[in-house]
Protein backbone atom coordinates (compact mmCIF):
# COMPACT_ATOMS: atom_id res chain seq x y z
CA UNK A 1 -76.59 74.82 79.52
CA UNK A 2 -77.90 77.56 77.75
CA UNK A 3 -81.14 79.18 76.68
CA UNK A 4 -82.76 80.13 74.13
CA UNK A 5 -85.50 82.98 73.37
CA UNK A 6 -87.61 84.67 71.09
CA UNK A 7 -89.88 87.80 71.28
CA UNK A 8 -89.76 91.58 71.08
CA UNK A 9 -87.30 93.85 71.93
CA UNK A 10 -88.95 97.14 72.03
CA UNK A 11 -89.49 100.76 73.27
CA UNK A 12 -92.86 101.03 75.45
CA UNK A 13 -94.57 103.75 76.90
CA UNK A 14 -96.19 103.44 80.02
CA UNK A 15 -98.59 105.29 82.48
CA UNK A 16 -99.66 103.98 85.68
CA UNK A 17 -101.12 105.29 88.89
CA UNK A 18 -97.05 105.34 89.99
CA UNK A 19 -95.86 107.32 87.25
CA UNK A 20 -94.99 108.02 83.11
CA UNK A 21 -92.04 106.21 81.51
CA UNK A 22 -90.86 107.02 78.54
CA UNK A 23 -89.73 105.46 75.44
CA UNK A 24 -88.73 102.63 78.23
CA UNK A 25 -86.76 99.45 77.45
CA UNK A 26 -88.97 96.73 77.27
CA UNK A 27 -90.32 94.09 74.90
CA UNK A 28 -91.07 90.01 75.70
CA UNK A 29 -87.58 89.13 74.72
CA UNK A 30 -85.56 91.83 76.65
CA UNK A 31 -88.04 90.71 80.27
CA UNK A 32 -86.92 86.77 79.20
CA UNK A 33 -83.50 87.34 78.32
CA UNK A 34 -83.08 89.60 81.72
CA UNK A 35 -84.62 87.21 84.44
CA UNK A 36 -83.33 83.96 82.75
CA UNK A 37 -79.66 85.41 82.87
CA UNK A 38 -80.25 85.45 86.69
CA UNK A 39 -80.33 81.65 86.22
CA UNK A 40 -78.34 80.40 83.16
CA UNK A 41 -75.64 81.91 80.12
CA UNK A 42 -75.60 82.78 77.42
CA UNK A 43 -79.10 83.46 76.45
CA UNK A 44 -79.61 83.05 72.88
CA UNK A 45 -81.90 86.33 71.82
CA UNK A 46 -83.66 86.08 68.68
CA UNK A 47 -85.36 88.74 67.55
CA UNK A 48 -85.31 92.00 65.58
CA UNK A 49 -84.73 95.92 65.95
CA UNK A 50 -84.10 99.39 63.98
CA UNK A 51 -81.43 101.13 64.27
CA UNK A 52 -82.93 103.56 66.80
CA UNK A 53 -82.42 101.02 69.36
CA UNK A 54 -79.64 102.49 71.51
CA UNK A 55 -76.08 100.35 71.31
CA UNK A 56 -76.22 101.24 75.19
CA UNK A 57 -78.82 98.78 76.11
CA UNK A 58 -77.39 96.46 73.49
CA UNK A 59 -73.91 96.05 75.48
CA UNK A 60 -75.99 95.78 78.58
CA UNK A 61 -77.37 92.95 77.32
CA UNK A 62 -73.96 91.55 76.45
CA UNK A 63 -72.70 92.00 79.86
CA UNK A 64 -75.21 89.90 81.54
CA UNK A 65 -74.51 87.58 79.22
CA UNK A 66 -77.24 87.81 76.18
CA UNK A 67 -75.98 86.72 72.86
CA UNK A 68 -77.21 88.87 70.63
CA UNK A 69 -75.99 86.81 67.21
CA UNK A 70 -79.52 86.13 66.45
CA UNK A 71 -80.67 89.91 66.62
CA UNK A 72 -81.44 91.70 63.42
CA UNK A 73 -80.86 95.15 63.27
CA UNK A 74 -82.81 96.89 60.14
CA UNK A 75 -81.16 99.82 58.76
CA UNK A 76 -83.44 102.45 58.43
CA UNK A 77 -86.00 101.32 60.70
CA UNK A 78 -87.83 101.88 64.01
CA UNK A 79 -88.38 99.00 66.52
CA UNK A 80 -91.57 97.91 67.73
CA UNK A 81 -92.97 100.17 70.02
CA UNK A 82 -96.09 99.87 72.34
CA UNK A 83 -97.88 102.73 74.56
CA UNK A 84 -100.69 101.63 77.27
CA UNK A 85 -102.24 103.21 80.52
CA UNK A 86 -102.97 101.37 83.18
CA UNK A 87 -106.58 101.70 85.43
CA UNK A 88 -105.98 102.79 89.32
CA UNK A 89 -105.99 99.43 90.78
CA UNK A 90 -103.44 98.27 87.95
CA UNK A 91 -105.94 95.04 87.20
CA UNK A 92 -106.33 96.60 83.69
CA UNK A 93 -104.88 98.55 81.13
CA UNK A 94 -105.51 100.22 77.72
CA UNK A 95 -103.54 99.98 75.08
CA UNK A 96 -103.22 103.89 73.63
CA UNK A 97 -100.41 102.81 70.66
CA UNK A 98 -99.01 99.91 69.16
CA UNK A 99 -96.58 100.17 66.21
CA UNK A 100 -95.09 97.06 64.23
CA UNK A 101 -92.61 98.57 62.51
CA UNK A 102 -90.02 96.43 61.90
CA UNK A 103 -92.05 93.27 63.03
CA UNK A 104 -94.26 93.65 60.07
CA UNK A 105 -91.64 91.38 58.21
CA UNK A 106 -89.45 89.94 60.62
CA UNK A 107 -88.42 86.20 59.74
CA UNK A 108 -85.93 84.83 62.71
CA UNK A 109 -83.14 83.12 61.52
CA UNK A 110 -81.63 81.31 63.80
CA UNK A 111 -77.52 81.24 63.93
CA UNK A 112 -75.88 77.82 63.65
CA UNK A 113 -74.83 78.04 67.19
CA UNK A 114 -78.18 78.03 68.39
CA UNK A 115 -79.96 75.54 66.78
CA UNK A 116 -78.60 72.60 69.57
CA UNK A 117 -80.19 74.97 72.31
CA UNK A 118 -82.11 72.49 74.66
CA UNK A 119 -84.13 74.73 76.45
CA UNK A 120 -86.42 77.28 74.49
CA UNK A 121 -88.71 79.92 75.77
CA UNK A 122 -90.87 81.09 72.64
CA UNK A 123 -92.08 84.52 73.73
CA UNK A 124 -95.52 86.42 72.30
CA UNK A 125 -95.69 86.34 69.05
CA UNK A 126 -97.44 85.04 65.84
CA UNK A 127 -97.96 81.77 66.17
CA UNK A 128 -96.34 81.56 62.22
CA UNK A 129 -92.80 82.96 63.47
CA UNK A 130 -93.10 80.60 66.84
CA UNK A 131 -92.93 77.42 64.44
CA UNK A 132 -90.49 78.86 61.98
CA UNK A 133 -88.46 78.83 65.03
CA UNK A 134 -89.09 75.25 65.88
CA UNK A 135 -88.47 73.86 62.94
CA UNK A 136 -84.48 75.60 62.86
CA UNK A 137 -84.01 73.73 65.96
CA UNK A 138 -82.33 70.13 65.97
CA UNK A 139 -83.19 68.43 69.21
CA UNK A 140 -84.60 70.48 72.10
CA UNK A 141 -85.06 68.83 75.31
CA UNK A 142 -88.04 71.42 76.43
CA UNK A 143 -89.84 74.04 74.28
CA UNK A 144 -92.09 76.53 76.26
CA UNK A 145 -94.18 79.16 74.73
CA UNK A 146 -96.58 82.24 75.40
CA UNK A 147 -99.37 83.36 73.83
CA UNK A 148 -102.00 85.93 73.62
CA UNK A 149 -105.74 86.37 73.17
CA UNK A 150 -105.01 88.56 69.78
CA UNK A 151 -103.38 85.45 68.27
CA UNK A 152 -106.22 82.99 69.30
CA UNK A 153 -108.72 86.03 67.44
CA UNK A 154 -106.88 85.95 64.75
CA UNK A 155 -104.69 83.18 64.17
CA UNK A 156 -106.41 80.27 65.60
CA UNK A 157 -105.73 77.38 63.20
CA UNK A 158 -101.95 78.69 63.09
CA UNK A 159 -101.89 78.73 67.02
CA UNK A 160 -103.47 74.83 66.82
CA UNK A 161 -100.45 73.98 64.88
CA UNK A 162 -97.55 75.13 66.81
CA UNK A 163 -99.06 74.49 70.20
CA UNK A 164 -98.55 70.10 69.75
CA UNK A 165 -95.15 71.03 69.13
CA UNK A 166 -94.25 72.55 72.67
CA UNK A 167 -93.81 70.85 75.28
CA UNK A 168 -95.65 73.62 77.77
CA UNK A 169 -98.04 76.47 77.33
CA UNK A 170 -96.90 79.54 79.77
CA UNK A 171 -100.39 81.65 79.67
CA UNK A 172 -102.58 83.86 82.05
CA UNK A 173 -106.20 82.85 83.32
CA UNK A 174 -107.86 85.06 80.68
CA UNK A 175 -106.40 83.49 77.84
CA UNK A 176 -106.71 80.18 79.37
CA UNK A 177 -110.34 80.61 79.43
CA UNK A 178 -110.77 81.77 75.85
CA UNK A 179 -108.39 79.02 74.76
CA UNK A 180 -110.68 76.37 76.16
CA UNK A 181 -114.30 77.69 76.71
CA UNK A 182 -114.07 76.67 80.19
CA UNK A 183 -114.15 79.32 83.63
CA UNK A 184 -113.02 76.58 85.84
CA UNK A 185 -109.61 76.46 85.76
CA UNK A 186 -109.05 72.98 86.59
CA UNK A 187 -111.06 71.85 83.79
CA UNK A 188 -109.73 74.14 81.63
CA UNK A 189 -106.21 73.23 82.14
CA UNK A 190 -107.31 69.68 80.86
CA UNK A 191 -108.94 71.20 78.07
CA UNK A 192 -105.56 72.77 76.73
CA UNK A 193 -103.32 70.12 77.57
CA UNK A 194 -105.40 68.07 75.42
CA UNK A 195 -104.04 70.03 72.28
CA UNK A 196 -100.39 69.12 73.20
CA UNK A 197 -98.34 70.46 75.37
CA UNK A 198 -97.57 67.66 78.57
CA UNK A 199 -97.66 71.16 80.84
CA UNK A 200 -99.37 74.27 81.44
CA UNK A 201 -98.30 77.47 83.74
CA UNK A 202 -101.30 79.63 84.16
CA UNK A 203 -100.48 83.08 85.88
CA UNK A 204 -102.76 84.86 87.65
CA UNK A 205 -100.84 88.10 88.45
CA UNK A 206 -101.28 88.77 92.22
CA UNK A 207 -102.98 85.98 92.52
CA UNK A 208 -99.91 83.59 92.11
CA UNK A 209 -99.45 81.18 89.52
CA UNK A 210 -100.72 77.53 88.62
CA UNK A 211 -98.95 74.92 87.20
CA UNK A 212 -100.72 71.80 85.63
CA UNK A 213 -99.46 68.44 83.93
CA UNK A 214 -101.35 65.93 81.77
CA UNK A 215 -101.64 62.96 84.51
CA UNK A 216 -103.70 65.40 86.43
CA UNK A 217 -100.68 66.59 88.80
CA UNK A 218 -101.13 70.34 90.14
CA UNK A 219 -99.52 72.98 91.85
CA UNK A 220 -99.75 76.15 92.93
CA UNK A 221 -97.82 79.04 94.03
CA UNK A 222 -98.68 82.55 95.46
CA UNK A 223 -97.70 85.88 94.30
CA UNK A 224 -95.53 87.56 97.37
CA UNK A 225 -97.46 90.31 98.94
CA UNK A 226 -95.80 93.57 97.94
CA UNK A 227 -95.58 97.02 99.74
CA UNK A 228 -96.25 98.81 96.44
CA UNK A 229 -96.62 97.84 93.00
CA UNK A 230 -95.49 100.26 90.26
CA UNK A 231 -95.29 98.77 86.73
CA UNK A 232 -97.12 95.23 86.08
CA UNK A 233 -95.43 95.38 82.40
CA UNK A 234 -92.98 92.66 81.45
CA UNK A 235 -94.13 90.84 84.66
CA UNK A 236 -95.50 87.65 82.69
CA UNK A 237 -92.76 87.47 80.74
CA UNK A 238 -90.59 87.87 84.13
CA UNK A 239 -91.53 84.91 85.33
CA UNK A 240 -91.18 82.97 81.87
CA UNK A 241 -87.67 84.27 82.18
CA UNK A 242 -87.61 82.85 85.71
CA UNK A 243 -89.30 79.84 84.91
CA UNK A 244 -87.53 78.59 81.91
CA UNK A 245 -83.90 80.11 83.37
CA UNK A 246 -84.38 77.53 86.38
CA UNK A 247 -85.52 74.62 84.08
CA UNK A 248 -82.03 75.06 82.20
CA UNK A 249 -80.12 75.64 84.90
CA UNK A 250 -80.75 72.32 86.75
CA UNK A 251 -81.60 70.53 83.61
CA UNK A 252 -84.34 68.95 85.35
CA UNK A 253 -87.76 68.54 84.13
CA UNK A 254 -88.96 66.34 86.46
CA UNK A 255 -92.72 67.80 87.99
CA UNK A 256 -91.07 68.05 91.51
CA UNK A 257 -88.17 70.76 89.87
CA UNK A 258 -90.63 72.36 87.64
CA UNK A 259 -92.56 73.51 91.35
CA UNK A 260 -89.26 75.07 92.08
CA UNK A 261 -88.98 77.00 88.71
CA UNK A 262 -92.87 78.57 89.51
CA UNK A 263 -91.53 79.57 92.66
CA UNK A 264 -88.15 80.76 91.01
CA UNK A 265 -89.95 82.49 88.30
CA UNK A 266 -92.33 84.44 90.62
CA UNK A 267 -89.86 85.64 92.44
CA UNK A 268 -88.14 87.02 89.52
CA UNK A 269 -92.01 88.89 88.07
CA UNK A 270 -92.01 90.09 92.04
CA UNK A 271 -89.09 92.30 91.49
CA UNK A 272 -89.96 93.11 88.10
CA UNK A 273 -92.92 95.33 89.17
CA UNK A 274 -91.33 97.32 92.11
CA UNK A 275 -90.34 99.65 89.13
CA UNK A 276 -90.62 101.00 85.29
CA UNK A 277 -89.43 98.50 82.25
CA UNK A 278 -86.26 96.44 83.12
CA UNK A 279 -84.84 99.13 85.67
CA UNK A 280 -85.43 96.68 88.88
CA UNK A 281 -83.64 93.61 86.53
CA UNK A 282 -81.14 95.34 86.48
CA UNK A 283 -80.12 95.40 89.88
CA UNK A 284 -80.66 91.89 91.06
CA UNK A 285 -77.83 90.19 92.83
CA UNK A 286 -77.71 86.46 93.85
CA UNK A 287 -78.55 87.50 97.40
CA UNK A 288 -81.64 89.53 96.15
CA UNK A 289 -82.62 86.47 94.73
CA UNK A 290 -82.64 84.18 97.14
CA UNK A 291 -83.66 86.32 100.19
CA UNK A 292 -87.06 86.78 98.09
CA UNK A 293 -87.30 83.17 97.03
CA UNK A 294 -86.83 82.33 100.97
CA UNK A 295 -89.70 85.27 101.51
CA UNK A 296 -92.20 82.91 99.32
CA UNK A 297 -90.94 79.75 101.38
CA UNK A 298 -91.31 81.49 104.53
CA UNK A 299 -95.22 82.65 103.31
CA UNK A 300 -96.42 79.11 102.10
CA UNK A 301 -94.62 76.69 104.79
CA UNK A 302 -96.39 75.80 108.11
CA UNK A 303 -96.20 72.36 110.47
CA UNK A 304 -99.23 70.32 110.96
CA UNK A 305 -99.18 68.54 113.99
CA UNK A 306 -99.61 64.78 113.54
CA UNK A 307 -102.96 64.71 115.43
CA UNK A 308 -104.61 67.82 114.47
CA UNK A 309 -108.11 66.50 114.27
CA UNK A 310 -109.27 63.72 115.83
């Protein structure tokens, strides 16, 4: 089983109370592609870059099994490339740069090899380029997509057009409250699911994550207590990685699996901000991955006696 994914691949440059990177990797696709190889291969990338990009990272990505068919590479060009400092506490951040470069005209095309993909994580972007992507594919068994608050400004009726077509909506509590006018996020989660999708992952950053479907089923999951948090960057789409790697792994859908893949996909965002850009992705073995998915079991499971109250 493969999957596959579409969304930035990028150079960002980040301050935070921890430190300055660089001209980092980093981008919504690269975070997916990254996490969800943990899980699943190949990953089909889709996405676009200029020739700046360094052919470094690009083998990288071959080695842990990215396919990189469906990545454009435009001569002449700089990839997109985002700069943002983050407050003390890390809860917020200001975006100091963004430039578009060569996403002001990117059109995916999607290689004939990838268009039986079942699973399908559509990463942030316009809504426009999220259905052009939909509509190359031939049968998917389980689209998932992100989305952002800039889109919903901007790009509403577009985003109320694609968002039928998926079968779950992977956003975070702000956006979920714009999307739906509600602050409750029970009601909003009804609200959304409304529009389309049969499922909704709401992620509330150290506050865990929520996961909702349409016959009023709900879960929820906490984020792991860390010693230290560095970089929150890529962390959303971390966990979509996780998320949507797990789904395609076990080629289950069922509710009870898709509780797994929130754990599964938390643990994945948990490493991803113990350092800068993709450099803690890099590292995970098997072993790192299951010792922290037994550290979120350990944190959420307790015995109640069958008498407690009486």
């Amino acid at each position: 089983m493969s999957l596959l994914t579409i969304g930035t691949v990028a150079f960002d440059d980040i301050k935070t109370p921890h430190g300055h990177a660089e001209r980092a990797i980093g981008g919504a696709a690269t975070y997916i592609g990254f996490s969800a190889a943990n899980f699943v291969k190949p990953i089909q990338l889709v996405s676009v870059i200029g020739n700046d990009f360094p052919e470094s990272v690009l083998q990288q990505m071959k080695d842990r099994g990215i396919n990189l068919d469906g990545l454009q590479v435009m001569k002449d060009q700089k990839s997109f490339f985002w700069a943002g400092e983050y407050s003390e506490d890390l809860n917020s951040r200001e975006t100091l740069t963004t430039e578009l470069n060569v996403l002001e005209n990117f059109d995916p095309v999607l290689p004939e090899n990838y268009k039986n993909t079942q699973y399908v994580m559509l990463g942030n972007l316009s809504p426009q380029v999220q259905s052009r992507v939909i509509d190359q594919l031939k049968a998917p068994k389980f689209v998932a997509m992100d989305t952002m608050n800039f889109w919903m400004d901007i790009a509403w009726d577009d985003l109320m057009e694609v968002i039928p077509r998926v079968d779950a909506l992977v956003i975070n509590d702000e956006e979920a409250r714009q999307m739906s006018g509600e602050h409750a996020l029970a009601v909003a989660a009804q609200k959304i699911m409304d529009l389309g999708p049969s499922y909704l992952v709401i992620k509330k950053g150290e506050n865990g994550a929520l996961l909702f479907h349409k016959d009023e089923q709900m879960f929820f999951a906490p984020a792991l207590p860390l010693a230290q948090v560095v970089d929150p960057t890529g962390a959303g789409d971390t966990f979509a990685g996780g998320f949507m790697g797990y789904l395609a792994r076990t080629d289950d859908i069922s509710f009870e699996n898709m509780k797994r893949a929130v754990i599964y996909g938390s643990a994945m965002a948990s490493f991803c901000v113990e350092d800068f850009s993709i450099r803690k992705l890099e590292q995970i073995t098997a072993e790192d991955l299951n010792q922290r998915v037994q550290q979120f079991i350990d944190l959420v499971h307790f015995d109640v006696p069958q008498k407690a109250i009486s």
